[in-house]
Protein backbone atom coordinates (compact mmCIF):
# COMPACT_ATOMS: atom_id res chain seq x y z
CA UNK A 1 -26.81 134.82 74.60
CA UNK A 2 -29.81 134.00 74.47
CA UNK A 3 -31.04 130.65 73.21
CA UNK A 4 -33.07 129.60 70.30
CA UNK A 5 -36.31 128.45 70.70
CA UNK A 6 -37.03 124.88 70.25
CA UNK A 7 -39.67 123.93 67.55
CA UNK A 8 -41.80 120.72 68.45
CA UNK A 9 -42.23 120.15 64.79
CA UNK A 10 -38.39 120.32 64.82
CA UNK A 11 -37.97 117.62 67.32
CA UNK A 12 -40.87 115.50 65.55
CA UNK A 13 -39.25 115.88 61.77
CA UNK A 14 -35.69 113.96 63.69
CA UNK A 15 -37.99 111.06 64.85
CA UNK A 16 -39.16 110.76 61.85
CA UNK A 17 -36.19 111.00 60.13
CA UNK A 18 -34.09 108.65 62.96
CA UNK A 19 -36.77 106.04 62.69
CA UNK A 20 -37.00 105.58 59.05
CA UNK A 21 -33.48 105.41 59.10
CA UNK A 22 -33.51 102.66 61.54
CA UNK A 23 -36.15 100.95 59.57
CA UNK A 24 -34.39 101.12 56.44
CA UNK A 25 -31.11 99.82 58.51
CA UNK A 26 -33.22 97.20 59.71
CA UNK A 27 -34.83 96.21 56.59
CA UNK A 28 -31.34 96.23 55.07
CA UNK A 29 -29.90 93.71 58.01
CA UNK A 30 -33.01 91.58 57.47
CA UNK A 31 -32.38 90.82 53.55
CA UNK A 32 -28.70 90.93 54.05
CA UNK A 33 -28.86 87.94 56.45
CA UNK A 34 -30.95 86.19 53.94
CA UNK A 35 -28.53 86.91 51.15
CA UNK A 36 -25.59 85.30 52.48
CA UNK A 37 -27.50 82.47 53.83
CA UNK A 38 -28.61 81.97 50.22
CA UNK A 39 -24.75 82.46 48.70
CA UNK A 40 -23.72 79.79 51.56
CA UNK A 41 -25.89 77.11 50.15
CA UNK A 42 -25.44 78.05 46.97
CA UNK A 43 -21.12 78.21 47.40
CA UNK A 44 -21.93 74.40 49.36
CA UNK A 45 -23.80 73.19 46.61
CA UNK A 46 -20.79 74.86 44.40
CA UNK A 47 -18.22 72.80 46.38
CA UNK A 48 -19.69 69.56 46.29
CA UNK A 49 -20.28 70.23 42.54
CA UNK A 50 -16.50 70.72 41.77
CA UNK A 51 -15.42 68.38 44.48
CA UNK A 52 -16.98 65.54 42.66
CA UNK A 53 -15.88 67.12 39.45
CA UNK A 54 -12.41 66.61 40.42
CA UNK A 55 -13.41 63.04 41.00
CA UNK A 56 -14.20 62.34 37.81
CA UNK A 57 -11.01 64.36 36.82
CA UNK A 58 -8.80 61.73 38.71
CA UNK A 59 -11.03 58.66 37.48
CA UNK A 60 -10.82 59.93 34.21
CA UNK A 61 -7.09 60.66 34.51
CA UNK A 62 -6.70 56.82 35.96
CA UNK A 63 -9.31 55.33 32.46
CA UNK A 64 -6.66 57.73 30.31
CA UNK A 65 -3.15 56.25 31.70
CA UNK A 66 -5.24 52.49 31.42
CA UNK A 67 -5.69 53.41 28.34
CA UNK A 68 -2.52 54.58 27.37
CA UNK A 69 -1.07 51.42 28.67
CA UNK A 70 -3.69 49.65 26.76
CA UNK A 71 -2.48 51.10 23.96
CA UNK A 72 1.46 50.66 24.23
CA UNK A 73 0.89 46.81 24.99
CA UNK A 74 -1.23 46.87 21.50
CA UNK A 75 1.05 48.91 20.06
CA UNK A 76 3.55 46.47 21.29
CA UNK A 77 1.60 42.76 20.22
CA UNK A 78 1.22 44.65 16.50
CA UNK A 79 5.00 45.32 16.58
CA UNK A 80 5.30 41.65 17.79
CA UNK A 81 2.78 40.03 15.54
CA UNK A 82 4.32 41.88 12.44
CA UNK A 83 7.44 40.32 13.57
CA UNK A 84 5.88 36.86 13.52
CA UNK A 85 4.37 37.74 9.97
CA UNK A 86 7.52 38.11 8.84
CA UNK A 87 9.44 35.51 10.03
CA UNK A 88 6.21 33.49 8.75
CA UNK A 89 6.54 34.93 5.29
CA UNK A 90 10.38 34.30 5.43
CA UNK A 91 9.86 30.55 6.24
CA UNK A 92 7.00 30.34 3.23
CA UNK A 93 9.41 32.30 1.27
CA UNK A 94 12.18 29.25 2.19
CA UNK A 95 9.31 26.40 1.45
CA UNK A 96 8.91 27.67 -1.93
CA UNK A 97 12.76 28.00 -2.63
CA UNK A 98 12.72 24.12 -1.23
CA UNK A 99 9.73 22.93 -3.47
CA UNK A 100 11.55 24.59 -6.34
CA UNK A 101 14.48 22.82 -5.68
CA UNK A 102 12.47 19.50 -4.91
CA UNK A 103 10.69 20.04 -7.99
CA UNK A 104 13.62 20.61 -10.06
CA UNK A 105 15.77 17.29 -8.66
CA UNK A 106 11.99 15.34 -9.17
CA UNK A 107 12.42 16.47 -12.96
CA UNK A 108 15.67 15.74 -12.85
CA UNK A 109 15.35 12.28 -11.57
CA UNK A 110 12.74 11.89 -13.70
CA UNK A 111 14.54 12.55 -16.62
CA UNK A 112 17.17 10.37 -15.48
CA UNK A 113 14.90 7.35 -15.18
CA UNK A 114 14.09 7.80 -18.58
CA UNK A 115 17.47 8.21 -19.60
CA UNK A 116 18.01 4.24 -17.93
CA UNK A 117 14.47 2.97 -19.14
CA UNK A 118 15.96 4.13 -22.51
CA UNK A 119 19.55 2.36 -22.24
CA UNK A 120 17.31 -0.76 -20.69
CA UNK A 121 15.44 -0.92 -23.74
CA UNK A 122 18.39 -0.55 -25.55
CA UNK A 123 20.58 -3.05 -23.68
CA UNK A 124 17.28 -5.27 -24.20
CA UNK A 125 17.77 -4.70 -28.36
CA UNK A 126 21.03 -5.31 -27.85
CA UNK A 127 20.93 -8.31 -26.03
CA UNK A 128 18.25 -9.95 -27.83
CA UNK A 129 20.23 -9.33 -31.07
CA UNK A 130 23.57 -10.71 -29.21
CA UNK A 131 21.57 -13.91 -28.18
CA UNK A 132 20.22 -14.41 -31.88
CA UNK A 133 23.54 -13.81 -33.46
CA UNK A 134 25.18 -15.66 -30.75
CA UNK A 135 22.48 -19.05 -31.13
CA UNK A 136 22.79 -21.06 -34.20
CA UNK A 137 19.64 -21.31 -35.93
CA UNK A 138 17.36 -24.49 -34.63
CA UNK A 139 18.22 -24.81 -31.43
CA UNK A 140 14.68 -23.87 -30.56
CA UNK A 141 11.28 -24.93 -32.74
CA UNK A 142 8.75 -23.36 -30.27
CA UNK A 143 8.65 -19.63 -29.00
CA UNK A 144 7.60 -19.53 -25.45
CA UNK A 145 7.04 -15.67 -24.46
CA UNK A 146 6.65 -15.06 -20.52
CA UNK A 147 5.08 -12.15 -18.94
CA UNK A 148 7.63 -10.50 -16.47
CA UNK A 149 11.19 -9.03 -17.10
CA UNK A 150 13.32 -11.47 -15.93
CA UNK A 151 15.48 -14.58 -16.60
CA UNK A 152 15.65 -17.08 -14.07
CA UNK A 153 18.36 -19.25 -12.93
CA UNK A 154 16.14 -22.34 -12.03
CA UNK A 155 19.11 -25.10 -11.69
CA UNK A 156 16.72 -27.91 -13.83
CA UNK A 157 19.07 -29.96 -15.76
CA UNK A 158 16.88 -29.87 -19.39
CA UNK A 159 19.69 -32.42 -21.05
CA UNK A 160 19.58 -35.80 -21.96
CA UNK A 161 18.90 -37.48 -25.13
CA UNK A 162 15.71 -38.96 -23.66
CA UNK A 163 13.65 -36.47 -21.74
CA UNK A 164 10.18 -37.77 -19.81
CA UNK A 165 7.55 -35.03 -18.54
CA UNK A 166 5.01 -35.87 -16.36
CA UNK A 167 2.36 -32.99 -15.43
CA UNK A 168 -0.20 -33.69 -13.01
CA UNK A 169 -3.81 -33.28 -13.80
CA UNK A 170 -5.51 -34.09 -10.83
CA UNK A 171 -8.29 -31.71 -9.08
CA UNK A 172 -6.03 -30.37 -6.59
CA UNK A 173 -4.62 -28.41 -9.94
CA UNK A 174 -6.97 -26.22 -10.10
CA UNK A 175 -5.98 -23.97 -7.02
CA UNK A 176 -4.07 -23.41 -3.98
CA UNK A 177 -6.65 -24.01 -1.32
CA UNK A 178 -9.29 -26.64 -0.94
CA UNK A 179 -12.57 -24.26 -0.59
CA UNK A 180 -11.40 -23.05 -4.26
CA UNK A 181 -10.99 -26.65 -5.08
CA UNK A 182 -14.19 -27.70 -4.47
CA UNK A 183 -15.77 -24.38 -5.77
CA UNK A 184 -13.86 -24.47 -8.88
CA UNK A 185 -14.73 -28.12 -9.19
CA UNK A 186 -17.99 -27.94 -9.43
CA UNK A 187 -17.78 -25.22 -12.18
CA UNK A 188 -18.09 -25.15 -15.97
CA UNK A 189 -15.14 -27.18 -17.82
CA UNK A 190 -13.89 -24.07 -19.83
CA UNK A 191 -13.96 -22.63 -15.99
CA UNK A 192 -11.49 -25.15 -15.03
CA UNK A 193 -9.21 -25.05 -17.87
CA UNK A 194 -9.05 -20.74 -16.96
CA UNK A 195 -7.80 -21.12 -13.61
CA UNK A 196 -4.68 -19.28 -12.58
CA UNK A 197 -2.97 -22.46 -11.24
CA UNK A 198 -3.73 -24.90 -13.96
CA UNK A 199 -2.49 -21.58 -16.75
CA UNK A 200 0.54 -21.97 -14.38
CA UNK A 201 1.16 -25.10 -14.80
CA UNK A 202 0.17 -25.00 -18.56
CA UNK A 203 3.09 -22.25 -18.99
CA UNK A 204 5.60 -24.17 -17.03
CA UNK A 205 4.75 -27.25 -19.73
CA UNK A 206 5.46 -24.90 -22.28
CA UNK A 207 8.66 -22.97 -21.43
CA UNK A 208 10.58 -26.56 -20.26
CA UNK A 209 9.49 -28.16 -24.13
CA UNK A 210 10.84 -24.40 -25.31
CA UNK A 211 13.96 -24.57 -23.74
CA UNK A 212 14.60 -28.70 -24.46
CA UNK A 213 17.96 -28.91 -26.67
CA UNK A 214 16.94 -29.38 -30.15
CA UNK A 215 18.59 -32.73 -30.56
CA UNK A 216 16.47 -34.36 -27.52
CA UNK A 217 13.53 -36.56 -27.53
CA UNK A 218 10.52 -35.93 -25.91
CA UNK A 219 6.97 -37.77 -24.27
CA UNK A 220 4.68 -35.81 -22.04
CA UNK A 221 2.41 -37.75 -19.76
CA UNK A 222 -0.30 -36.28 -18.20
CA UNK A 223 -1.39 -38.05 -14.89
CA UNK A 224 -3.68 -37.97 -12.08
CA UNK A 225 -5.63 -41.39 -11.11
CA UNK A 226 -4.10 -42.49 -14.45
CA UNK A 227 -1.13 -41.99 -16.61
CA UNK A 228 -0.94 -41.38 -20.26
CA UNK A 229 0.63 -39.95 -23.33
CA UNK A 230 -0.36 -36.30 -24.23
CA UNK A 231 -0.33 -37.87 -27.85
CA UNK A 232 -2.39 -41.07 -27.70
CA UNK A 233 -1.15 -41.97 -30.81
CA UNK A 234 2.27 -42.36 -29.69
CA UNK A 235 1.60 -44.01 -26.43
CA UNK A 236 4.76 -45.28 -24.96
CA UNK A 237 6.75 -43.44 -27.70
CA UNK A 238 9.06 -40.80 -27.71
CA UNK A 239 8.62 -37.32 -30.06
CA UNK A 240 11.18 -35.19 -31.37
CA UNK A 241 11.62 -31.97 -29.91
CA UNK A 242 12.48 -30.80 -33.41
CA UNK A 243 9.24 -31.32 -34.77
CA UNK A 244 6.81 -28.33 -34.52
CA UNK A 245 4.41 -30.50 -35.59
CA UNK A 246 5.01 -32.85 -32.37
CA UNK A 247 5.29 -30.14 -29.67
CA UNK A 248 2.35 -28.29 -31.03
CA UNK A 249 0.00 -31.50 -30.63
CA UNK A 250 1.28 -32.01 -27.28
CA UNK A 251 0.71 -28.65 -26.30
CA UNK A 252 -3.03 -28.38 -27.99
CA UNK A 253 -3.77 -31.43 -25.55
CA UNK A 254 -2.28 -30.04 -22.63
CA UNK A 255 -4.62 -27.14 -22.97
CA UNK A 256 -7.78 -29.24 -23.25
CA UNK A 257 -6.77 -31.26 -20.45
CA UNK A 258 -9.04 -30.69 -17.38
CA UNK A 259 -7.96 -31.37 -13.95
CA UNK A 260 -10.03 -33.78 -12.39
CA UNK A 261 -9.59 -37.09 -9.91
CA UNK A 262 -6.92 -38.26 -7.19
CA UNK A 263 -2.91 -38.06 -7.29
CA UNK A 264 -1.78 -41.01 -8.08
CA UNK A 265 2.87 -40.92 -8.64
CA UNK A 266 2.14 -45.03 -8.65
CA UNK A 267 0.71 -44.94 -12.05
CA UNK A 268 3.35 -41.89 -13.64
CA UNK A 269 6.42 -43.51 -12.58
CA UNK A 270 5.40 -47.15 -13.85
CA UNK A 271 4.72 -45.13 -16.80
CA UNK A 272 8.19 -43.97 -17.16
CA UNK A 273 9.62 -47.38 -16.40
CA UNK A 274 8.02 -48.52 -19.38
CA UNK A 275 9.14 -46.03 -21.86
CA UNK A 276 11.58 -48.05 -24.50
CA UNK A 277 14.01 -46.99 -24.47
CA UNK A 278 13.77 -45.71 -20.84
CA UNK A 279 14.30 -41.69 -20.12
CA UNK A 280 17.89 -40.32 -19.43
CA UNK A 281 15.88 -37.22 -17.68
CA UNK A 282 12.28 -36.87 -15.76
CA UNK A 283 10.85 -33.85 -15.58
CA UNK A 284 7.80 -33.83 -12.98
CA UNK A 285 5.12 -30.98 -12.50
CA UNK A 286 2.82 -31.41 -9.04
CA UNK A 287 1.72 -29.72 -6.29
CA UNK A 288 1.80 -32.28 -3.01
CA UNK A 289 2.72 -35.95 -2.64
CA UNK A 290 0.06 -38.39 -3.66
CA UNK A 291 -3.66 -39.26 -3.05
CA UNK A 292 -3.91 -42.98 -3.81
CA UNK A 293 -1.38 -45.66 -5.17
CA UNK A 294 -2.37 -48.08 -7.71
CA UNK A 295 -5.40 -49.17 -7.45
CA UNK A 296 -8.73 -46.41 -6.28
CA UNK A 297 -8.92 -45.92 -2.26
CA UNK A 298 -11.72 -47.15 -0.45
CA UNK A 299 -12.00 -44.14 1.76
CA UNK A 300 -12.57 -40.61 0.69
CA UNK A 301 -9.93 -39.23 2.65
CA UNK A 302 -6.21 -39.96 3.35
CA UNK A 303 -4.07 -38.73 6.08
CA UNK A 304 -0.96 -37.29 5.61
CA UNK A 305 1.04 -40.10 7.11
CA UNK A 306 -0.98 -42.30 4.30
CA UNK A 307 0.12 -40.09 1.51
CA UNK A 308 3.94 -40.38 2.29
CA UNK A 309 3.64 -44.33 2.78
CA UNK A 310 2.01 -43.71 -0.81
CA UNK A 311 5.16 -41.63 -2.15
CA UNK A 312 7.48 -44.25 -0.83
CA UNK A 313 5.91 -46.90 -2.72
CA UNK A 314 5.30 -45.15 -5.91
CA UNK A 315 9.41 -44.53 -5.49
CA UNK A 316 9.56 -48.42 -5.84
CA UNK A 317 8.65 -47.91 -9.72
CA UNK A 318 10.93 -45.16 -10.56
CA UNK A 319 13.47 -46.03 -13.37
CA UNK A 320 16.91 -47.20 -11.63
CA UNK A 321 19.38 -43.88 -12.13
CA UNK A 322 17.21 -41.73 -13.97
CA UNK A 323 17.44 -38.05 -11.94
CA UNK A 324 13.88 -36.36 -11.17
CA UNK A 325 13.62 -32.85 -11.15
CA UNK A 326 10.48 -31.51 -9.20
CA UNK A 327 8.90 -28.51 -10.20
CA UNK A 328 6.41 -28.20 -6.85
CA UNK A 329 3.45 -25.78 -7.57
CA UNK A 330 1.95 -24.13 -4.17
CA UNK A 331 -0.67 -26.52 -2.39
CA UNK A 332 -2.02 -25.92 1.18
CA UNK A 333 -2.29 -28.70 3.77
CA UNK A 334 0.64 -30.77 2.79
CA UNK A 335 3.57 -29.61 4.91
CA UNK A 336 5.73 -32.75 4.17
CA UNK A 337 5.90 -32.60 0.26
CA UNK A 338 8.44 -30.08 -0.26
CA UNK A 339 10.95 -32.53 2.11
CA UNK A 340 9.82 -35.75 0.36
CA UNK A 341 11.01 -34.18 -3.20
CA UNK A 342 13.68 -32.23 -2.10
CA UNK A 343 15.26 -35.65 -0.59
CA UNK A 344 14.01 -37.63 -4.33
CA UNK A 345 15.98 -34.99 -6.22
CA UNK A 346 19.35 -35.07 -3.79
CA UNK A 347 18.85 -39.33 -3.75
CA UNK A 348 18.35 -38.95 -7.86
CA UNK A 349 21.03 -36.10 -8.64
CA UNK A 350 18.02 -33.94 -9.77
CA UNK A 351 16.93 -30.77 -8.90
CA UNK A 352 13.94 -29.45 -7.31
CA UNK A 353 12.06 -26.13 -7.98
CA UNK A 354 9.39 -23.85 -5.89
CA UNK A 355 8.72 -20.97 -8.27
CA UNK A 356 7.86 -17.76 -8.13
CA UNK A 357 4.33 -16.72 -9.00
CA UNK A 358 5.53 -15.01 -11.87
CA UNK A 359 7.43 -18.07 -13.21
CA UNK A 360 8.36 -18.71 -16.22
């Protein structure tokens, strides 16, 4: 057989052909390698991307359970605190019921003590019409109110048919302490006739002529360097209590009387020992044991030892068996007095009387 001819062209078209081929081949390998080294990176870059999106997946899984728990334990102080609220609402609620309760007894009470002030006043009506039915008219001629409430049992024996009362008038009168002394010394007369002690003593002169039996004779001496009648008139004479004419004179002088001068008991119990007749009954209002004796000290001061040798002495001119009751107003600086008149009312078979502020 014979063969076919071989065309150069032939030969030279498959060279062509082969070598485009290859170049197309080798093109294709070229941008193929550069593909996938461009998807690696990219598919890195990828990876890292959801890699650290899964991080913040698991932190913000971890922030959600905190948060969760943050919640229950909220959830759980609400529950809690509404609990509180209203065991704090119950206890208000119980407050309220108590303050009801409290207020209600307070009325209550309240009432009640009205209810007694009411029978007081009425036991008072009653008892002040019980007394006047009970009292034969004139057994009193002078009305002496008081100030407080109360009746006291003061133990001073106001019988006798002959009853002597000797008030002191001396500065030490006029107060309790000796700064007010002086102070109130030095002041304006109607001053001194104001102050509390002297009123005291005033009202003290007053209720023991108000409560003297009807059928008893009085004198009042007032005393302090000197002794004399509250009546200078009837010096050395004795009034009746009956009189209202009488008591009020005596009591119109005791309230111009201003206390001035030295204690002097000398001069008030000579006094009494001339009385004629001579008192059954002394009556004596003070404050302390005595500044000078009879005649005017030549010092300015006195100890206290001085002033009890000066009570003994003045003792010496006490009537013989005539009991003294003491009525002892308060005096500072004089410790011993209280003693020396206690012992003068046990040695007399008086009495002898501290009294209250209030008194009578």
């Amino acid at each position: 057989m014979k063969r076919r001819p071989i065309s150069p062209f032939s030969l030279s078209f498959l060279d062509v052909m082969f070598c485009g081929f290859g170049a197309v081949v080798l093109l294709v390998l070229i941008m193929n390698t550069n593909t996938v080294q461009e998807r690696n990176e990219i598919f890195i870059d990828m990876r890292a991307e959801v890699v650290r999106m899964e991080n913040e997946v698991i932190i913000g899984e971890e922030n959600r359970v905190l948060a969760y728990n943050s919640l229950e334990a909220s959830n759980k102080d609400i529950v809690l605190m509404q609990g509180e609220a209203r065991r704090v609402q119950d206890s208000l609620l119980e407050i309220e019921a108590g303050l009801t309760d409290l207020n209600k007894q307070t009325t209550a009470s309240r009432a009640h003590i009205n209810e007694l002030k009411s029978d007081i006043k009425g036991l008072d009506k009653t008892t002040q019409a019980l007394s006047q039915q009970q009292k034969p008219p004139g057994t009193k001629v002078h009305q002496f109110v008081g100030e407080g409430n109360r009746q006291y049992l003061t133990g001073l024996k106001l019988s006798g048919k002959r009853t002597l009362i000797l008030l002191d008038a001396s500065a030490s009168m006029l107060d309790e302490t000796i700064v007010n002394i002086i102070r109130l010394r030095n002041m304006q007369d109607a001053q001194k006739r104001a102050s509390e002690k002297w009123k005291r003593a005033q009202g003290t002169t007053e209720w023991l002529i108000s409560n003297l039996p009807v059928s008893t004779q009085f004198q009042l001496y007032i005393f302090n360097t000197r002794a004399s009648s509250a009546m200078p008139a009837k010096q050395g004479k004795w009034l009746a209590a009956a009189d209202p004419g009488d008591v009020a004179t005596v009591m119109k002088s005791v309230r111009e009387t201003i206390p001035a001068g030295g204690t002097s008991l000398y001069h008030a119990f000579a006094a009494a020992s001339a009385m004629q007749p001579q008192p059954d009954n002394i009556l004596l209002i003070t404050d302390g044991l005595p500044t000078q004796g009879r005649d005017k000290p030549t010092s300015t001061t006195v100890s206290s030892k001085q002033r009890r040798e000066l009570f003994n002495r003045a003792l010496r001119q006490l009537p013989q068996g005539v009991p003294v009751n003491t009525i002892l107003l308060p005096m500072e600086g004089d410790a011993y007095a209280a003693a020396h008149f206690w012992h003068l009312a046990v040695n007399t078979r008086g009495s002898f009387l501290t009294p209250a502020r209030d008194w009578p």
